[in-house]
PDB file of N, CA and C in Angstrom:
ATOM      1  N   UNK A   1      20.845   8.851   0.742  1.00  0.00           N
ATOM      2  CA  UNK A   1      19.969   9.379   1.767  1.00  0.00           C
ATOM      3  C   UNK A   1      19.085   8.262   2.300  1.00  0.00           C
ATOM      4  N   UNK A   2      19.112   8.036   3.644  1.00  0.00           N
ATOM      5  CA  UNK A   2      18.279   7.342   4.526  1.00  0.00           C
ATOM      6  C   UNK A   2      17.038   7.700   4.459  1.00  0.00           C
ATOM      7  N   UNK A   3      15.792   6.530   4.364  1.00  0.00           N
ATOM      8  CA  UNK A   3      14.450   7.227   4.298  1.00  0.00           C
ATOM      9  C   UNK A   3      13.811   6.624   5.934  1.00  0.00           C
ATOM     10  N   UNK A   4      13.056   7.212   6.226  1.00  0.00           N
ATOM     11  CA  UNK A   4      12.492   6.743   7.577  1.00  0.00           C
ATOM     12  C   UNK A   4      11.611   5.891   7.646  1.00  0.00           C
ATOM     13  N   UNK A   5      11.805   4.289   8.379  1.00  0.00           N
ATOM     14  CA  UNK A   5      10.674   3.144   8.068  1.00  0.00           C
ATOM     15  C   UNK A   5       9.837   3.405   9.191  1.00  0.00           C
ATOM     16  N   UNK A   6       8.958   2.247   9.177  1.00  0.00           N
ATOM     17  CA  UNK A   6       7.867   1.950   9.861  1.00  0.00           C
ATOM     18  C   UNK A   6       7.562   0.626  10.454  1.00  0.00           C
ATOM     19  N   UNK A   7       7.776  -0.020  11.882  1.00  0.00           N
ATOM     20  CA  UNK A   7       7.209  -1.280  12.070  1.00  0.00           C
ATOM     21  C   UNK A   7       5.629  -1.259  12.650  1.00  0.00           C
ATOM     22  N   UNK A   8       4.881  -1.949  11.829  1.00  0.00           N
ATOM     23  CA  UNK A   8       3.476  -2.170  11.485  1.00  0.00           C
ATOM     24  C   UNK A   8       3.266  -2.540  12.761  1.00  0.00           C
ATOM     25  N   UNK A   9       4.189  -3.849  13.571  1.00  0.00           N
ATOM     26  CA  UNK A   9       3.783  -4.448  15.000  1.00  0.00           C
ATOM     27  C   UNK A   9       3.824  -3.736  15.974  1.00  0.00           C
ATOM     28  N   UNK A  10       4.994  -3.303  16.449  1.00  0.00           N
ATOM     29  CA  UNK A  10       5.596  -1.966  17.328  1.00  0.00           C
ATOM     30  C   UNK A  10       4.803  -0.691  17.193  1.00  0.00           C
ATOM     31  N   UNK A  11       4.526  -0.243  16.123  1.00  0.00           N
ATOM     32  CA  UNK A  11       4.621   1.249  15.877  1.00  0.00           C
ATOM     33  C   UNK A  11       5.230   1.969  15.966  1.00  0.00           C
ATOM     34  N   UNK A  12       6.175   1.643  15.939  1.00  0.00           N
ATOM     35  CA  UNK A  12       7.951   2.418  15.708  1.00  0.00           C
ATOM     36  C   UNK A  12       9.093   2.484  14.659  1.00  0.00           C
ATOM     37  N   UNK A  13       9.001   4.070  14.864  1.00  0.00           N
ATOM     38  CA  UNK A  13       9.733   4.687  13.345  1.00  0.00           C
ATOM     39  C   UNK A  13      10.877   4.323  13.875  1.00  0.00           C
ATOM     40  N   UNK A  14      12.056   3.726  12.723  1.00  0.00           N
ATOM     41  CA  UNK A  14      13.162   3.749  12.509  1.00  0.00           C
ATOM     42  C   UNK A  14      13.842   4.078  11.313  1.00  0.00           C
ATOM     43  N   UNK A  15      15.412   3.813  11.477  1.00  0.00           N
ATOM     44  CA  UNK A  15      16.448   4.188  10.129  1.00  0.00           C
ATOM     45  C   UNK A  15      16.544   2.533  10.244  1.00  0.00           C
ATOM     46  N   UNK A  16      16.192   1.751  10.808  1.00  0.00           N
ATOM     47  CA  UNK A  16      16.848   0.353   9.964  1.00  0.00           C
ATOM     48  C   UNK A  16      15.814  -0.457   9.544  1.00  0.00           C
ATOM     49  N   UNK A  17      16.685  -1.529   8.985  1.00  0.00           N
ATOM     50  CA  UNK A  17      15.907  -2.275   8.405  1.00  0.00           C
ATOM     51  C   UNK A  17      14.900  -3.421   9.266  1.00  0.00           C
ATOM     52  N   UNK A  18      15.663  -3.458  10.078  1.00  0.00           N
ATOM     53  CA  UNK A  18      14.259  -4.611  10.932  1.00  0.00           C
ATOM     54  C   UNK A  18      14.026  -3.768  12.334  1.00  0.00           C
ATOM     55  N   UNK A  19      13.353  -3.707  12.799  1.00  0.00           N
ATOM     56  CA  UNK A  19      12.707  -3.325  14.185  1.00  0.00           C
ATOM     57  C   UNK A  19      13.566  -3.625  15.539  1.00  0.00           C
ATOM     58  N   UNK A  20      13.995  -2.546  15.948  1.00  0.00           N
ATOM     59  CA  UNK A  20      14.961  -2.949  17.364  1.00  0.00           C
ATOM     60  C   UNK A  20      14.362  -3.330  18.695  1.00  0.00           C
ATOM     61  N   UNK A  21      13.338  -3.079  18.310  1.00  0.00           N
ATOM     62  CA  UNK A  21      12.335  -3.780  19.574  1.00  0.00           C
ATOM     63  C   UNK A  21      11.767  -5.251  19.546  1.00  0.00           C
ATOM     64  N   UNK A  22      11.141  -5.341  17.894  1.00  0.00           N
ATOM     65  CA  UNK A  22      10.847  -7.147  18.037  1.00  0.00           C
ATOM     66  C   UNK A  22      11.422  -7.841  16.746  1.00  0.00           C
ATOM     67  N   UNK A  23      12.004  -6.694  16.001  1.00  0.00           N
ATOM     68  CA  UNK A  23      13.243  -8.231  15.060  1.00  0.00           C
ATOM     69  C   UNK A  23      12.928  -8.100  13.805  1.00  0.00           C
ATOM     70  N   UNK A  24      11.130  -7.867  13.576  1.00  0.00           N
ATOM     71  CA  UNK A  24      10.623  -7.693  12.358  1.00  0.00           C
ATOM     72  C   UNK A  24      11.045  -6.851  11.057  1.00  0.00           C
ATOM     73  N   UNK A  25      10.763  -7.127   9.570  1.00  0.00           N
ATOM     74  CA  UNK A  25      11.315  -5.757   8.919  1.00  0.00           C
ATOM     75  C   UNK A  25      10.868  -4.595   8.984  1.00  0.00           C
ATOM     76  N   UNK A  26      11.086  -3.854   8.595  1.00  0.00           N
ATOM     77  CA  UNK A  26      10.037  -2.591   8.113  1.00  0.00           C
ATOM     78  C   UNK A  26      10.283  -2.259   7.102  1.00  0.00           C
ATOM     79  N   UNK A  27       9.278  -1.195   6.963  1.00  0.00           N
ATOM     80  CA  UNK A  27       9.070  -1.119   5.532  1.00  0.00           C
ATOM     81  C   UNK A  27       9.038   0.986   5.751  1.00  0.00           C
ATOM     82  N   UNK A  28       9.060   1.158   4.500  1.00  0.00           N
ATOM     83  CA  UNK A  28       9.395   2.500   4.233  1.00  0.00           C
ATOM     84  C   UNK A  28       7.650   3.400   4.495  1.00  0.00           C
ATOM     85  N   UNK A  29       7.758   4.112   5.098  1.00  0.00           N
ATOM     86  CA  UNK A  29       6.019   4.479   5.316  1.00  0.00           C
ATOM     87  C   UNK A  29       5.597   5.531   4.184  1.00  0.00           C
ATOM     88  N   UNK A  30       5.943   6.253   3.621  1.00  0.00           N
ATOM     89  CA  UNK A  30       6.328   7.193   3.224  1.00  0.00           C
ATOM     90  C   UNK A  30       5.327   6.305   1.646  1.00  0.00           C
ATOM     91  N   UNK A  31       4.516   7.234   0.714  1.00  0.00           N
ATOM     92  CA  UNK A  31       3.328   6.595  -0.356  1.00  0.00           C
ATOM     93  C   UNK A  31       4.548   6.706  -1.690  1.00  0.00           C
ATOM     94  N   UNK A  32       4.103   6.664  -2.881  1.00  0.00           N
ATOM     95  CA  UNK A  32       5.188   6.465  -3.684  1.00  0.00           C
ATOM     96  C   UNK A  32       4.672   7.994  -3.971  1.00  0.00           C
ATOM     97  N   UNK A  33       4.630   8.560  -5.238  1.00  0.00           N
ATOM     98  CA  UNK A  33       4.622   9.954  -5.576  1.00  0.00           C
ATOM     99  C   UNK A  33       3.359   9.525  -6.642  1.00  0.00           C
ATOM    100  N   UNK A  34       2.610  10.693  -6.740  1.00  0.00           N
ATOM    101  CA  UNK A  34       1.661  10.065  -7.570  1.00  0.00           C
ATOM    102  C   UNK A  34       1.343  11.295  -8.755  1.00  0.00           C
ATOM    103  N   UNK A  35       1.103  10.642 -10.249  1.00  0.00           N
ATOM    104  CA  UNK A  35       1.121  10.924 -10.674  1.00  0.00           C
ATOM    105  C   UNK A  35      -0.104  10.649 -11.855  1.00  0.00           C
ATOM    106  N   UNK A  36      -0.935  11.026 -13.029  1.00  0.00           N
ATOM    107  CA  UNK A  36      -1.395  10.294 -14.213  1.00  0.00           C
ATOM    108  C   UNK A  36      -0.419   9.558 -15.066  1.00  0.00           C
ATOM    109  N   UNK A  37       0.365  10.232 -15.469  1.00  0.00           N
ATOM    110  CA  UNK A  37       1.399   9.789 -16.552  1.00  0.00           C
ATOM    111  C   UNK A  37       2.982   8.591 -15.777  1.00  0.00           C
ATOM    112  N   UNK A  38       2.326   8.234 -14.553  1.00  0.00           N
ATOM    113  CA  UNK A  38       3.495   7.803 -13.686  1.00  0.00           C
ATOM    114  C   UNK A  38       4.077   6.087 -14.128  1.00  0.00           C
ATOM    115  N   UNK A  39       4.912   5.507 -14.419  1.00  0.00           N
ATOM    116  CA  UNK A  39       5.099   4.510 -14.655  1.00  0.00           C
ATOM    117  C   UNK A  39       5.363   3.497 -13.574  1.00  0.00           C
ATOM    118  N   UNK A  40       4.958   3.648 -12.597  1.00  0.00           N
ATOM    119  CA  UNK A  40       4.934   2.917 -11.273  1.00  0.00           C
ATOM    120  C   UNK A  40       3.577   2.647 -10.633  1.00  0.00           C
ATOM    121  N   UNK A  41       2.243   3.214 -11.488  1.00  0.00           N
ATOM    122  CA  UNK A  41       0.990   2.561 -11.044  1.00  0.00           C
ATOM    123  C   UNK A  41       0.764   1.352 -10.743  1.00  0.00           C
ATOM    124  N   UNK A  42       1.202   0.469 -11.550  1.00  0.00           N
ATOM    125  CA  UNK A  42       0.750  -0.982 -12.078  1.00  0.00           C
ATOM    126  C   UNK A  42       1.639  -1.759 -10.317  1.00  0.00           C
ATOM    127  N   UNK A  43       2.604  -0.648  -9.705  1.00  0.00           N
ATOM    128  CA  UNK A  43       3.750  -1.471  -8.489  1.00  0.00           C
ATOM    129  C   UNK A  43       2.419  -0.619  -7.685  1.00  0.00           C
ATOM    130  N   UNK A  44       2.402   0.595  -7.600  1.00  0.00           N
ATOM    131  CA  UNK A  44       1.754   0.974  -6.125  1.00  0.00           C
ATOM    132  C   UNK A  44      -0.064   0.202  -6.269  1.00  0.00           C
ATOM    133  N   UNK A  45      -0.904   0.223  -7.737  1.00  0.00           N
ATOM    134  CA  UNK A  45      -1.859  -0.720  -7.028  1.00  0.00           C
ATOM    135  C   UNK A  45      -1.363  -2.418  -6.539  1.00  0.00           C
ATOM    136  N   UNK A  46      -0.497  -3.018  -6.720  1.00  0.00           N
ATOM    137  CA  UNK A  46       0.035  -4.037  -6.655  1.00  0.00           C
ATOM    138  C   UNK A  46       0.022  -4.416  -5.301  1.00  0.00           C
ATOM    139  N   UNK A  47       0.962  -2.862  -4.464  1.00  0.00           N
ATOM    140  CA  UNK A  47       0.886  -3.191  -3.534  1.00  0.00           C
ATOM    141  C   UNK A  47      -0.256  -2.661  -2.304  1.00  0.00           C
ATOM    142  N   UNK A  48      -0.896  -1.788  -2.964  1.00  0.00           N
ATOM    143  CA  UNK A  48      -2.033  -1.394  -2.125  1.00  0.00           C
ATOM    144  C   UNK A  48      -3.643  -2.736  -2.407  1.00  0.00           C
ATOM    145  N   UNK A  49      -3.080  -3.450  -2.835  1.00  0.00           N
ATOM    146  CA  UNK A  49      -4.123  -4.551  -3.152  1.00  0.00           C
ATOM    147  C   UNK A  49      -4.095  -5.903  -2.053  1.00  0.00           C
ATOM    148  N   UNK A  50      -2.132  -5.926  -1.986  1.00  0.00           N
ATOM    149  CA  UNK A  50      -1.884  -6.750  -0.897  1.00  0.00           C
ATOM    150  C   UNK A  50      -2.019  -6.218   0.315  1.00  0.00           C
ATOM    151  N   UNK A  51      -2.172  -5.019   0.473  1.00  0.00           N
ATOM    152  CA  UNK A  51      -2.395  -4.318   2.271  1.00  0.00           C
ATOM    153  C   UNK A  51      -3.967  -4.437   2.263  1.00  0.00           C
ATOM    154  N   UNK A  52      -4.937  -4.615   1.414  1.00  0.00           N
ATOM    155  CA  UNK A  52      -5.981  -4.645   1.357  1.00  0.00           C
ATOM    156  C   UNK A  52      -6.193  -6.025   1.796  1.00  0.00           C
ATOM    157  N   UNK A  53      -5.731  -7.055   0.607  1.00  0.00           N
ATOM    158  CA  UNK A  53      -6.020  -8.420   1.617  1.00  0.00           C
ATOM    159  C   UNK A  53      -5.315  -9.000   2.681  1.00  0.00           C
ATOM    160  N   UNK A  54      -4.066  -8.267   2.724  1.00  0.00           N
ATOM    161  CA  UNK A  54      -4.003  -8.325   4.467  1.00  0.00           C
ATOM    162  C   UNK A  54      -4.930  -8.032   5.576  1.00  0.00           C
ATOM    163  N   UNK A  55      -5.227  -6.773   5.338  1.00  0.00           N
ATOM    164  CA  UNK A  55      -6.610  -6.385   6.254  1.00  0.00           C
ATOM    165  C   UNK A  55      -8.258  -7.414   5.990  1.00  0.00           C
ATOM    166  N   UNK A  56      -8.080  -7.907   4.844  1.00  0.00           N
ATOM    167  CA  UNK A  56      -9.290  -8.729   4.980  1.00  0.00           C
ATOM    168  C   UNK A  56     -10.469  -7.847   4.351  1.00  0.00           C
ATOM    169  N   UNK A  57      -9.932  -6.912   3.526  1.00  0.00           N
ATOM    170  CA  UNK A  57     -10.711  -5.989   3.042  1.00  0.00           C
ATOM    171  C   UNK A  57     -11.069  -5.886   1.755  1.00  0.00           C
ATOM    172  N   UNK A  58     -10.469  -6.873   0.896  1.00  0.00           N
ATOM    173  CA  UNK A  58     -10.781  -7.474  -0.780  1.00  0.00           C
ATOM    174  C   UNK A  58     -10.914  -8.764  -0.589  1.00  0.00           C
TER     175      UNK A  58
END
């Protein structure tokens, strides 16, 4: 099953992997599933730390 991405530059949802408008990848928009007992915390703060210092916000 195909999941539906996201280009960050564009703002345009697609099924592929890079952006048909400017080339770029995308990425899946969609949050991981969240849980207490989840063994994928340690990946989703990982990566919500790098969208943070992307934005200039940590």
């Amino acid at each position: 099953m195909r999941r539906i991405k996201y280009c960050f530059d564009c703002k345009l949802y697609t099924l592929e992997d890079k952006c048909p408008k400017c080339g770029k990848e995308t990425i899946v928009n969609s949050p991981l599933r969240y849980s207490t007992n989840e063994i994928l915390v340690k990946y989703r703060r990982e990566i919500n730390e790098k969208r943070l210092k992307e934005k200039g916000l940590l």
